[in-house]
C-alpha atoms as a PDB file:
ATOM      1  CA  UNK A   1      60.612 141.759 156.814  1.00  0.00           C
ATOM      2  CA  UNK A   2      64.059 139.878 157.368  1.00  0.00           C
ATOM      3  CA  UNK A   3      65.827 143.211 156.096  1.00  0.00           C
ATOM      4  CA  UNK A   4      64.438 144.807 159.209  1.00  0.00           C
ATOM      5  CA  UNK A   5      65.322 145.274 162.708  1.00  0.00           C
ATOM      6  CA  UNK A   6      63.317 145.519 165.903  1.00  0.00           C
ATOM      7  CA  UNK A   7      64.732 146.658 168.571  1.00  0.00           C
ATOM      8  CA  UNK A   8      62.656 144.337 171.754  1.00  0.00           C
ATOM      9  CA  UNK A   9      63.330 146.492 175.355  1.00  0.00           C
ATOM     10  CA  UNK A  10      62.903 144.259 178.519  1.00  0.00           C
ATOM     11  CA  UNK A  11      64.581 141.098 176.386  1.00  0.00           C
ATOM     12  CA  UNK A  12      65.129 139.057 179.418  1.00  0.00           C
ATOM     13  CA  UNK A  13      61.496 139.217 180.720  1.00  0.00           C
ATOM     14  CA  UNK A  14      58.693 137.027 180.286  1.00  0.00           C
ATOM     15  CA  UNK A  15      57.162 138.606 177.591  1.00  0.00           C
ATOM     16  CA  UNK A  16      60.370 140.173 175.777  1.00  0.00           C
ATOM     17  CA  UNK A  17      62.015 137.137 175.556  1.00  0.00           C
ATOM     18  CA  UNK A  18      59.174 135.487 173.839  1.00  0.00           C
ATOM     19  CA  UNK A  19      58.898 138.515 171.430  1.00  0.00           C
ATOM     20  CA  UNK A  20      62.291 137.724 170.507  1.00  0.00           C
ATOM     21  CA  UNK A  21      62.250 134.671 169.609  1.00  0.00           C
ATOM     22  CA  UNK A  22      58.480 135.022 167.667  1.00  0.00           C
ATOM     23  CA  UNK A  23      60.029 137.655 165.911  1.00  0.00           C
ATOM     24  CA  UNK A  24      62.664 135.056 164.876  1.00  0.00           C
ATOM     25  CA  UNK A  25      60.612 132.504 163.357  1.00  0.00           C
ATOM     26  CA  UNK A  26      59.448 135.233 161.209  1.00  0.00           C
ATOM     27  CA  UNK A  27      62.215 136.451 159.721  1.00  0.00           C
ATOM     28  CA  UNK A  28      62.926 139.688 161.151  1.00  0.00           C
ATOM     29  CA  UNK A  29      65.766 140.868 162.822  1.00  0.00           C
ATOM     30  CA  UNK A  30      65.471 141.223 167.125  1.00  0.00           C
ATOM     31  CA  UNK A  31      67.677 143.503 168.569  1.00  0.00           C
ATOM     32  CA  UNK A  32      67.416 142.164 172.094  1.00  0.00           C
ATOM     33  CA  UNK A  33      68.438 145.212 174.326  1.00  0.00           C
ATOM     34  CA  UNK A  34      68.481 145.498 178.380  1.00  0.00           C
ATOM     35  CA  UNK A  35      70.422 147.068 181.261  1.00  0.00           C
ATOM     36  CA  UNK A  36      73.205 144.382 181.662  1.00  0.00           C
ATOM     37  CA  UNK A  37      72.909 142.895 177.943  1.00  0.00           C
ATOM     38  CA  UNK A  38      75.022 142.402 174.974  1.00  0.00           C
ATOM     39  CA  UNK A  39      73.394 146.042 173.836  1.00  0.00           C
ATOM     40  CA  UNK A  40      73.234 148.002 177.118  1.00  0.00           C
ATOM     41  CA  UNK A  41      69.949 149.669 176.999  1.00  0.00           C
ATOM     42  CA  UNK A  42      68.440 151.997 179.915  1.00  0.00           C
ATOM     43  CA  UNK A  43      65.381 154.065 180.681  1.00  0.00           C
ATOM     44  CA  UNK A  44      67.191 156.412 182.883  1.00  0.00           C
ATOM     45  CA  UNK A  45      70.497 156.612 181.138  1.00  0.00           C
ATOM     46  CA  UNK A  46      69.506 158.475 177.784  1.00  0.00           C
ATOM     47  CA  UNK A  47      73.309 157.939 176.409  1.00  0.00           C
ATOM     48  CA  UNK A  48      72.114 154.376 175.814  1.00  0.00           C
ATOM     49  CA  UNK A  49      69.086 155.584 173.073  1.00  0.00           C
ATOM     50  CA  UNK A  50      70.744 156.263 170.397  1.00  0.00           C
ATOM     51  CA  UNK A  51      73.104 153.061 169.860  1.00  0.00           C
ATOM     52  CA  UNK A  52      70.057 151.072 170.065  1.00  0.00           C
ATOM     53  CA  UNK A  53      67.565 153.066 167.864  1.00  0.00           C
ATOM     54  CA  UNK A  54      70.655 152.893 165.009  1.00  0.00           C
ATOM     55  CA  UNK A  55      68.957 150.631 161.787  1.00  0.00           C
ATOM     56  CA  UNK A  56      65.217 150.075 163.733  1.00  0.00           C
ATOM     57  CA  UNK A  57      61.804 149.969 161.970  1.00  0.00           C
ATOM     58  CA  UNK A  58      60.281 149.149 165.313  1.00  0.00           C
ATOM     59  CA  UNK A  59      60.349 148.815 168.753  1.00  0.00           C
ATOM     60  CA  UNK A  60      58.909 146.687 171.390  1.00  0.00           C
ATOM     61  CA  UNK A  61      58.800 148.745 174.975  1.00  0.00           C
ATOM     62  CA  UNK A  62      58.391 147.323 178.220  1.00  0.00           C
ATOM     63  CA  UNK A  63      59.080 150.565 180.860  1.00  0.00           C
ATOM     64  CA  UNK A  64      59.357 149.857 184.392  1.00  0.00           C
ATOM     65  CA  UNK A  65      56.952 152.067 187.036  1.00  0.00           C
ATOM     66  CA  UNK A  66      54.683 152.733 183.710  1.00  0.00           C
ATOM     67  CA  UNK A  67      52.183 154.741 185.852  1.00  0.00           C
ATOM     68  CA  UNK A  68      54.832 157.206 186.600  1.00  0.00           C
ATOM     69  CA  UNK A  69      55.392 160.872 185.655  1.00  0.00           C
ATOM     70  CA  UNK A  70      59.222 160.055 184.794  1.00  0.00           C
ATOM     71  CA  UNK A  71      58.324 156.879 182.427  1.00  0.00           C
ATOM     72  CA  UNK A  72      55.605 158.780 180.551  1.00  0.00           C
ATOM     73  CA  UNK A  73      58.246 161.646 179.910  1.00  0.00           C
ATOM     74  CA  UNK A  74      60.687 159.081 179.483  1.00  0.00           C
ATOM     75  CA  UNK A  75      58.531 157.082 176.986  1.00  0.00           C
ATOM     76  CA  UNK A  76      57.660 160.373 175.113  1.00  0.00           C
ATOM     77  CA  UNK A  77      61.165 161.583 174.778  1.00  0.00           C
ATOM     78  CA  UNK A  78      61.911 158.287 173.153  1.00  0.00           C
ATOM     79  CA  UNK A  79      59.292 157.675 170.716  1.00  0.00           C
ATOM     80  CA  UNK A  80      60.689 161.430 169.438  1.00  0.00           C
ATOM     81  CA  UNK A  81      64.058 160.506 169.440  1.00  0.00           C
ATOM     82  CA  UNK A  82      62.790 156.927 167.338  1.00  0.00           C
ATOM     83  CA  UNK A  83      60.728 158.605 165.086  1.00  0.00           C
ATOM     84  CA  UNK A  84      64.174 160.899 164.046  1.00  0.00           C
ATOM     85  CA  UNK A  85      66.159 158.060 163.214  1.00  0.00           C
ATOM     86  CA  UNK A  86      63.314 156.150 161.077  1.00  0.00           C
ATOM     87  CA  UNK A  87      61.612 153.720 163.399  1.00  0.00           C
ATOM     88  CA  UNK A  88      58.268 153.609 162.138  1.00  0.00           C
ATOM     89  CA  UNK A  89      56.415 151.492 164.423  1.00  0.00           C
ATOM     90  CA  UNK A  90      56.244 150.566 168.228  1.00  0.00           C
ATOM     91  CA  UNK A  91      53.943 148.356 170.760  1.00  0.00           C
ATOM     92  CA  UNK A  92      53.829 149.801 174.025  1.00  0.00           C
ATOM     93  CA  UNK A  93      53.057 147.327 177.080  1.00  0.00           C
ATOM     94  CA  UNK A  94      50.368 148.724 179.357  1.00  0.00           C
ATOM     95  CA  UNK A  95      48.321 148.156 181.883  1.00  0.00           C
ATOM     96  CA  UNK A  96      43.832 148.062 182.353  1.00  0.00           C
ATOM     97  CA  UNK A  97      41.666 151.080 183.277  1.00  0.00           C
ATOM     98  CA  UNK A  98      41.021 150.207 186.770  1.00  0.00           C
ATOM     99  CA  UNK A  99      41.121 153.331 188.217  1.00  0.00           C
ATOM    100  CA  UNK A 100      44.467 152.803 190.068  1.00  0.00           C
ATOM    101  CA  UNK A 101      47.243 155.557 190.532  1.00  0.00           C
ATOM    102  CA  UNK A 102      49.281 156.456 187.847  1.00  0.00           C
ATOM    103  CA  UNK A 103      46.902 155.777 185.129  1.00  0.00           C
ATOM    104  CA  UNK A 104      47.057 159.019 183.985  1.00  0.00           C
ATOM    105  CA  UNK A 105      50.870 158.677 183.203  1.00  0.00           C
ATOM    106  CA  UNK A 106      50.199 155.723 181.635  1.00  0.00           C
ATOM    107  CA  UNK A 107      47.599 157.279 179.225  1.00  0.00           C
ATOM    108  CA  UNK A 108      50.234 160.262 178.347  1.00  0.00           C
ATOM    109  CA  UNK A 109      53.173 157.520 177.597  1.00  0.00           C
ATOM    110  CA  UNK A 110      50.242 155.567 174.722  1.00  0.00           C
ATOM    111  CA  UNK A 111      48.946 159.079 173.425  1.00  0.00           C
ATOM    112  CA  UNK A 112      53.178 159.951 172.726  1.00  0.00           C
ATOM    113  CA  UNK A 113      53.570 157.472 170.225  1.00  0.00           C
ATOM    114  CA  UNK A 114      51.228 158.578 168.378  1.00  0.00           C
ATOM    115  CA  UNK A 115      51.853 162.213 168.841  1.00  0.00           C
ATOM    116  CA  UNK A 116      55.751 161.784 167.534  1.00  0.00           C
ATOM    117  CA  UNK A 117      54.258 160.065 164.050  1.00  0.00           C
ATOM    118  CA  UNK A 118      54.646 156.355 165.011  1.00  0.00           C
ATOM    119  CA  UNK A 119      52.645 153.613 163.566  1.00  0.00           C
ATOM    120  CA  UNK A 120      51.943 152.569 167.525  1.00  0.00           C
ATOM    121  CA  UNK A 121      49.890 149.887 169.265  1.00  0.00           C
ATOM    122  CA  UNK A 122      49.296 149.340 173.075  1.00  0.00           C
ATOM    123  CA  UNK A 123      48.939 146.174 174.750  1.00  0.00           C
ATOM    124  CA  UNK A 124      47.165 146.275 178.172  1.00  0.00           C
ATOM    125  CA  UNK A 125      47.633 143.456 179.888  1.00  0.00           C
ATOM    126  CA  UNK A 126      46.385 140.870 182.527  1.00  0.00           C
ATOM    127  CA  UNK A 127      48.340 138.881 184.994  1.00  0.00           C
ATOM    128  CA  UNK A 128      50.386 136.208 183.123  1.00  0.00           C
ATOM    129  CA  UNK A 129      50.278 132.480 183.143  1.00  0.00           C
ATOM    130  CA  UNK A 130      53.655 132.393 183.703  1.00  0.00           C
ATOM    131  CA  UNK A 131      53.893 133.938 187.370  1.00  0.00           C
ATOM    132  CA  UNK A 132      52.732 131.022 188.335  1.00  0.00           C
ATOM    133  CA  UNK A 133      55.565 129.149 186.896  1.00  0.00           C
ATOM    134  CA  UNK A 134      58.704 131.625 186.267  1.00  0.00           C
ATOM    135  CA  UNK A 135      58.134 134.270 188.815  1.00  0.00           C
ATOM    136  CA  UNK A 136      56.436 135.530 192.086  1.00  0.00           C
ATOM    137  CA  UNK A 137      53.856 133.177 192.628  1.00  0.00           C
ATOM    138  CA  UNK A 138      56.124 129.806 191.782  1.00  0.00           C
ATOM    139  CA  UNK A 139      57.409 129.469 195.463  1.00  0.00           C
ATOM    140  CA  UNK A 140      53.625 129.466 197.021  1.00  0.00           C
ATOM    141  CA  UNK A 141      52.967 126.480 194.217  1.00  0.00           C
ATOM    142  CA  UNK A 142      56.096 124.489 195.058  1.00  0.00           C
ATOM    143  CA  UNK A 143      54.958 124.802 198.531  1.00  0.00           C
ATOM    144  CA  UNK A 144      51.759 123.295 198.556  1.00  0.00           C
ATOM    145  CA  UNK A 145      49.988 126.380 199.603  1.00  0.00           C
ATOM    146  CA  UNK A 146      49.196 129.478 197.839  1.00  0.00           C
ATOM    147  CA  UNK A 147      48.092 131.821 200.296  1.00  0.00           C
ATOM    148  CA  UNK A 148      46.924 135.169 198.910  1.00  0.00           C
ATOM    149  CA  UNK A 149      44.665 138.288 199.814  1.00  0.00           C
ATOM    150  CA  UNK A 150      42.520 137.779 196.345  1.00  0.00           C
ATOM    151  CA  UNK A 151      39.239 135.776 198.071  1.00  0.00           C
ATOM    152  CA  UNK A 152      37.404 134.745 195.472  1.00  0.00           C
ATOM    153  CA  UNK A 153      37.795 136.996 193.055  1.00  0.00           C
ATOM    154  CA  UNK A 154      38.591 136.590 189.231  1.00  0.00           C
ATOM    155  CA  UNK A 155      40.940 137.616 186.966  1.00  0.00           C
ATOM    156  CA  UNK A 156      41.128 136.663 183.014  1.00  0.00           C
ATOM    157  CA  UNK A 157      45.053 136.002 183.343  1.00  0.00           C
ATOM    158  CA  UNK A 158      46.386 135.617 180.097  1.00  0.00           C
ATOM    159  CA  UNK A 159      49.888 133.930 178.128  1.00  0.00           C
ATOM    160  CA  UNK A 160      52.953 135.593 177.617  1.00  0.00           C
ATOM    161  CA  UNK A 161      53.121 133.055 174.465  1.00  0.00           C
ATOM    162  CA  UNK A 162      49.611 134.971 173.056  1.00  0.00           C
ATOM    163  CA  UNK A 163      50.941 138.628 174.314  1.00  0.00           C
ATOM    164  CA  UNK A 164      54.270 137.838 172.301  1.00  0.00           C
ATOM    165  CA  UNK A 165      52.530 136.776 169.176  1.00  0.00           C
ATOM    166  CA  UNK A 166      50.165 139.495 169.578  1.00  0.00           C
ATOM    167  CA  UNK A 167      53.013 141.918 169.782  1.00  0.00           C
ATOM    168  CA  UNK A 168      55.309 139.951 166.903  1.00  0.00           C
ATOM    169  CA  UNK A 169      52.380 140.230 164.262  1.00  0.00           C
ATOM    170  CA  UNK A 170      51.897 144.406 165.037  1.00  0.00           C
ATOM    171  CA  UNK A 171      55.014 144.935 164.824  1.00  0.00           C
ATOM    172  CA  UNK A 172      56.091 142.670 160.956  1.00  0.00           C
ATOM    173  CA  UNK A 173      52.571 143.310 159.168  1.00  0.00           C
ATOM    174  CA  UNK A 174      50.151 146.255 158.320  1.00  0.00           C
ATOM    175  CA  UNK A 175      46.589 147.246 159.969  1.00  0.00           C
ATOM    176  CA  UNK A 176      47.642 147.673 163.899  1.00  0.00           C
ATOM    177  CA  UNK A 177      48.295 151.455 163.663  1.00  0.00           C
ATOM    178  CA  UNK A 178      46.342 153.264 166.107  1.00  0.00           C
ATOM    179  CA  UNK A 179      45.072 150.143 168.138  1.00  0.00           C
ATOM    180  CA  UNK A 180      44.799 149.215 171.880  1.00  0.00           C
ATOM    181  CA  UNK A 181      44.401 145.982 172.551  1.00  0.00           C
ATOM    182  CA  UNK A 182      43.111 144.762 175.910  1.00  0.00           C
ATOM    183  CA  UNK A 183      44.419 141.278 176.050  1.00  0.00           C
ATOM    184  CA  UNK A 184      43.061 138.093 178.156  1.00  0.00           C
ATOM    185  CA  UNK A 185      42.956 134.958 178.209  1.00  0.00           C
ATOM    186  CA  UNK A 186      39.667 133.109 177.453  1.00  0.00           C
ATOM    187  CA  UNK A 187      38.088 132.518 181.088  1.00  0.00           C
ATOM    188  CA  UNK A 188      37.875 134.418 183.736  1.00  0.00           C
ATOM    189  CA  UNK A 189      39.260 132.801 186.698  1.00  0.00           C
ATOM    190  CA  UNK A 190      39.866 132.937 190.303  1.00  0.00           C
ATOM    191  CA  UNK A 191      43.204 131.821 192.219  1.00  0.00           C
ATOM    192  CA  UNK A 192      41.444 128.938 193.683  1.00  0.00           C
ATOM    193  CA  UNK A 193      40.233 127.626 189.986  1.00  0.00           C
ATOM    194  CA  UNK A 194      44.131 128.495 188.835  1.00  0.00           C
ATOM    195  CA  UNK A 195      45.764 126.532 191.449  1.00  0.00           C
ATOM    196  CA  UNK A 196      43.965 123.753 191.257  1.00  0.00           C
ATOM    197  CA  UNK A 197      44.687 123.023 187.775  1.00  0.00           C
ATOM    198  CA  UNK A 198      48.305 122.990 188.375  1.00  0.00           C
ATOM    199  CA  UNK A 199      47.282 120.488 191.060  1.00  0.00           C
ATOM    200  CA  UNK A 200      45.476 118.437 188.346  1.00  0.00           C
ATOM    201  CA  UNK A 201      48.367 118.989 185.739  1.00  0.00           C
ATOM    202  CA  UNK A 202      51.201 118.302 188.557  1.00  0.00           C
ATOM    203  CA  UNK A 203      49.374 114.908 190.537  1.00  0.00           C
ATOM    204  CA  UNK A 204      50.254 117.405 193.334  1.00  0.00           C
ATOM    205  CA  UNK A 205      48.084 118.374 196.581  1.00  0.00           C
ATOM    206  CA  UNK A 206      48.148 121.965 196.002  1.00  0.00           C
ATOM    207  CA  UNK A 207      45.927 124.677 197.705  1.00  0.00           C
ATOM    208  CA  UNK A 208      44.965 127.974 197.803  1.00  0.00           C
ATOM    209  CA  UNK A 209      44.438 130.036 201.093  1.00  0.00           C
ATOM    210  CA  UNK A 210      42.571 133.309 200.713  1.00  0.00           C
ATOM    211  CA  UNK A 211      43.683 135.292 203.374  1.00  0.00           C
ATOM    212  CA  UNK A 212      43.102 139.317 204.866  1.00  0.00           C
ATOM    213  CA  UNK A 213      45.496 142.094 203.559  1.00  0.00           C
ATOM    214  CA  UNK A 214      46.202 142.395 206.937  1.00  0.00           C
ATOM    215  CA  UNK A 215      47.290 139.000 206.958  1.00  0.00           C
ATOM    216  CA  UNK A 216      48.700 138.471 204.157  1.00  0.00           C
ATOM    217  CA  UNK A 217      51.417 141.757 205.016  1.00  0.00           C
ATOM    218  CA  UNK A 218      51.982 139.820 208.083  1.00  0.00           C
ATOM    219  CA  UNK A 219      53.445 136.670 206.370  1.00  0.00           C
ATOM    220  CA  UNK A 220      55.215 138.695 203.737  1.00  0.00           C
ATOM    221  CA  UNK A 221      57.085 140.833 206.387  1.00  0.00           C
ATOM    222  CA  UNK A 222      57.556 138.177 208.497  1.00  0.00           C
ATOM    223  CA  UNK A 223      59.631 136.609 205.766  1.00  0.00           C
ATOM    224  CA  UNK A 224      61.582 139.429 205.187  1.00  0.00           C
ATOM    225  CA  UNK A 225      59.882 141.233 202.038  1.00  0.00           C
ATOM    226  CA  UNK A 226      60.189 145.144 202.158  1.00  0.00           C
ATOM    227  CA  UNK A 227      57.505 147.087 202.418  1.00  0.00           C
ATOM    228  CA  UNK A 228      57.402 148.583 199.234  1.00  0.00           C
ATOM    229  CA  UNK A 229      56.809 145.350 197.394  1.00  0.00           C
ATOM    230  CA  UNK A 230      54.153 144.255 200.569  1.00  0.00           C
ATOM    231  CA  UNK A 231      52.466 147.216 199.552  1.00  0.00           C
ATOM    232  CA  UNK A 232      52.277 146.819 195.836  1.00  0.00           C
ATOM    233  CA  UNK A 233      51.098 143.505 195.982  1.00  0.00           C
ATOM    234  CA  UNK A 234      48.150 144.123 198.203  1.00  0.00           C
ATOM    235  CA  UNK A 235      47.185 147.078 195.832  1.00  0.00           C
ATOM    236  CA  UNK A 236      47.517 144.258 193.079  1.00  0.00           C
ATOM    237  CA  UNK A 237      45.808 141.092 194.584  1.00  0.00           C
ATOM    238  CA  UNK A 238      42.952 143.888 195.432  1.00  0.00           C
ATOM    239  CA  UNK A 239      42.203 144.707 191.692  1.00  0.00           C
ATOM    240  CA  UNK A 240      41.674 140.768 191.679  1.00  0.00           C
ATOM    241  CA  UNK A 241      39.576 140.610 194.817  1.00  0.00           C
ATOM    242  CA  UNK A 242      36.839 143.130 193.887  1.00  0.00           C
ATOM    243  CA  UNK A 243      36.815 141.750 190.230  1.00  0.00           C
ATOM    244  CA  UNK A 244      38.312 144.776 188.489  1.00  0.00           C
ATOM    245  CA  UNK A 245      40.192 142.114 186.124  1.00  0.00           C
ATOM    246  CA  UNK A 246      37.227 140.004 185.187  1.00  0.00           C
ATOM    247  CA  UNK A 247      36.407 140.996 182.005  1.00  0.00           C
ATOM    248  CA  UNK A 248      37.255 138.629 179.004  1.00  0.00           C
ATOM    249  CA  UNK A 249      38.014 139.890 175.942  1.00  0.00           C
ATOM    250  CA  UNK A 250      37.838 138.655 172.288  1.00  0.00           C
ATOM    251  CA  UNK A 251      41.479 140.640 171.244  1.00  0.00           C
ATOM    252  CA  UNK A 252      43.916 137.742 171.570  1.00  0.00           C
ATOM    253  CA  UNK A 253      41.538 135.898 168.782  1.00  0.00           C
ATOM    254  CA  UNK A 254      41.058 139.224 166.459  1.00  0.00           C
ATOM    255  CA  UNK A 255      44.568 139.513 166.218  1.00  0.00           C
ATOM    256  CA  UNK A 256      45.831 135.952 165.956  1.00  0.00           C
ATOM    257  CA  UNK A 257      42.626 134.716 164.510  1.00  0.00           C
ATOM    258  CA  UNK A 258      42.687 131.885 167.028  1.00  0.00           C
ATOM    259  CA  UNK A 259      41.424 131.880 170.594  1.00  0.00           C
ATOM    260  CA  UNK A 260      44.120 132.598 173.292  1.00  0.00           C
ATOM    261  CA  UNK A 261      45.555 129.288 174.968  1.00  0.00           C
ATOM    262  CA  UNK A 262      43.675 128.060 177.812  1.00  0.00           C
ATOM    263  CA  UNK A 263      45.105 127.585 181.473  1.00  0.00           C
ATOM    264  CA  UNK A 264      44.569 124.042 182.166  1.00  0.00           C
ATOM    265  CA  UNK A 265      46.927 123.749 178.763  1.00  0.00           C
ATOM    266  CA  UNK A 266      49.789 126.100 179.910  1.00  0.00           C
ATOM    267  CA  UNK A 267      49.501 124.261 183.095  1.00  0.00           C
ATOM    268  CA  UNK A 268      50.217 120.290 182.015  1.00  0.00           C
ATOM    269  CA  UNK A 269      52.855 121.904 179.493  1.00  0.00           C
ATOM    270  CA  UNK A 270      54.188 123.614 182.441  1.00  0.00           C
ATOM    271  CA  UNK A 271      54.562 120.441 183.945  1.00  0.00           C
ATOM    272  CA  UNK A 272      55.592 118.435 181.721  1.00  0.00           C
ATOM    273  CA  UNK A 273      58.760 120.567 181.795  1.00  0.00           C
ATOM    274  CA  UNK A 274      59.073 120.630 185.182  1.00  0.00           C
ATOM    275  CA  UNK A 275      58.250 123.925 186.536  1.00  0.00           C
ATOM    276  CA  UNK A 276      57.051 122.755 189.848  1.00  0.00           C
ATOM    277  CA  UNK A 277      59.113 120.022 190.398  1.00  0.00           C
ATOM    278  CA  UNK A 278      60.583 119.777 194.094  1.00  0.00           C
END
């Protein structure tokens, strides 16, 4: 495998990142790719394919607006285009059945991997760990008050450390071909169970509000966020709040043959390293 290169799309983002380095400690070869990176790589700009496709045996893809007609032709005109130049396979980051727009998109962009003769494995994922820590949801900790139209519903949020290793073992060793892989941590939780093990890992007093959509769009606007993203994120916490995202299952543990990390343990590691520090 260290003859080998995979080329990792989305390298500066939670999970890409990780895939780069997990791909590391193996041996192989990561060809770390992304709009303003060292190799310019871009979804809409089809001049930047072919440089980074040169010398890959596989491909880790992260596509923004997945549930769109442009990334499913997109994602289909570039698993042709890698399957020309010798890539053999690809993992393709996805998202649940939940019966939210776009999924039909999303199902064309999996089915073209196959369909242009790659060895090709989709991940759909949960809400990470880490957007509690490196993204979105970090601000609302640090404050004190996580205040969020979820109620009490439950979502099996999941590690970008187990989607990473997940995605580094498809992608270096054999039997993976064909798979989707619905990955989760091992509990199904709600946001007030998440936040207050950070409070228990921190010493912090840390809360979670439920509040309305109506509400919540309130806050978020009056703080300046645009619509668009006010918008998304009620569609989002809403898959939480009616317990479309409670499922658990076993995948993490068939392909690692361990179970996925816990929350309470991301959560004192977390902050041991100071995520939430004020």
């Amino acid at each position: 495998m260290s003859n080998e290169t995979i080329l990792v799309t989305g390298a500066t983002g939670k999970t890409g990142r990780r895939v780069v380095q997990q791909l590391t400690d193996r041996g192989a070869s990561a060809r770390a790719v992304s709009r303003s990176g060292d190799v310019r790589f871009d979804w809409s700009d089809r001049s930047t394919w072919e440089p980074a496709l040169h010398g890959v045996s596989g491909m880790y893809l992260v596509a923004p607006e997945l549930g769109s007609a442009q990334a499913a032709d997109d994602i289909a005109a570039f698993a042709r285009q890698a399957a020309a130049a010798g890539v053999r396979r690809a993992v393709l980051i996805s998202f649940p059945d939940t019966g939210t727009p776009g999924l039909e998109h999303a199902a064309a962009a999996e089915r073209s991997l196959g369909q242009a003769g790659l060895e090709a494995t989709v991940l759909r994922l949960r809400w990470f760990f880490q957007n509690f820590s490196e993204d979105f949801l970090h601000d609302a900790v640090v404050s004190g008050d996580v205040r969020l139209p979820a109620g009490d519903g439950t979502e099996a949020f999941v590690d970008a450390e187990d989607i990473a290793a997940v995605a580094a073992t498809a992608l270096t060793e054999t039997g993976h071909a064909g798979a989707t892989y619905e990955l989760s941590g091992p509990q199904a939780m709600s946001f007030a169970d998440a936040v207050a093990q950070i409070a228990d890992a921190t010493g912090r007093d840390i809360r979670y509000t439920p509040l309305s959509p109506e509400e919540y769009a309130a806050e978020q606007r009056a703080h300046g966020v645009p619509e668009e993203w006010v918008q998304l994120t009620i569609d989002l916490y809403a898959q939480i709040r009616t317990g479309a995202l409670a499922s658990v299952t076993d995948d993490v543990e068939k392909v690692l043959g361990r179970p996925p990390r816990a929350f309470a343990d991301y959560a004192r590691e977390a902050a041991a390293h100071g995520a939430w520090n004020t």
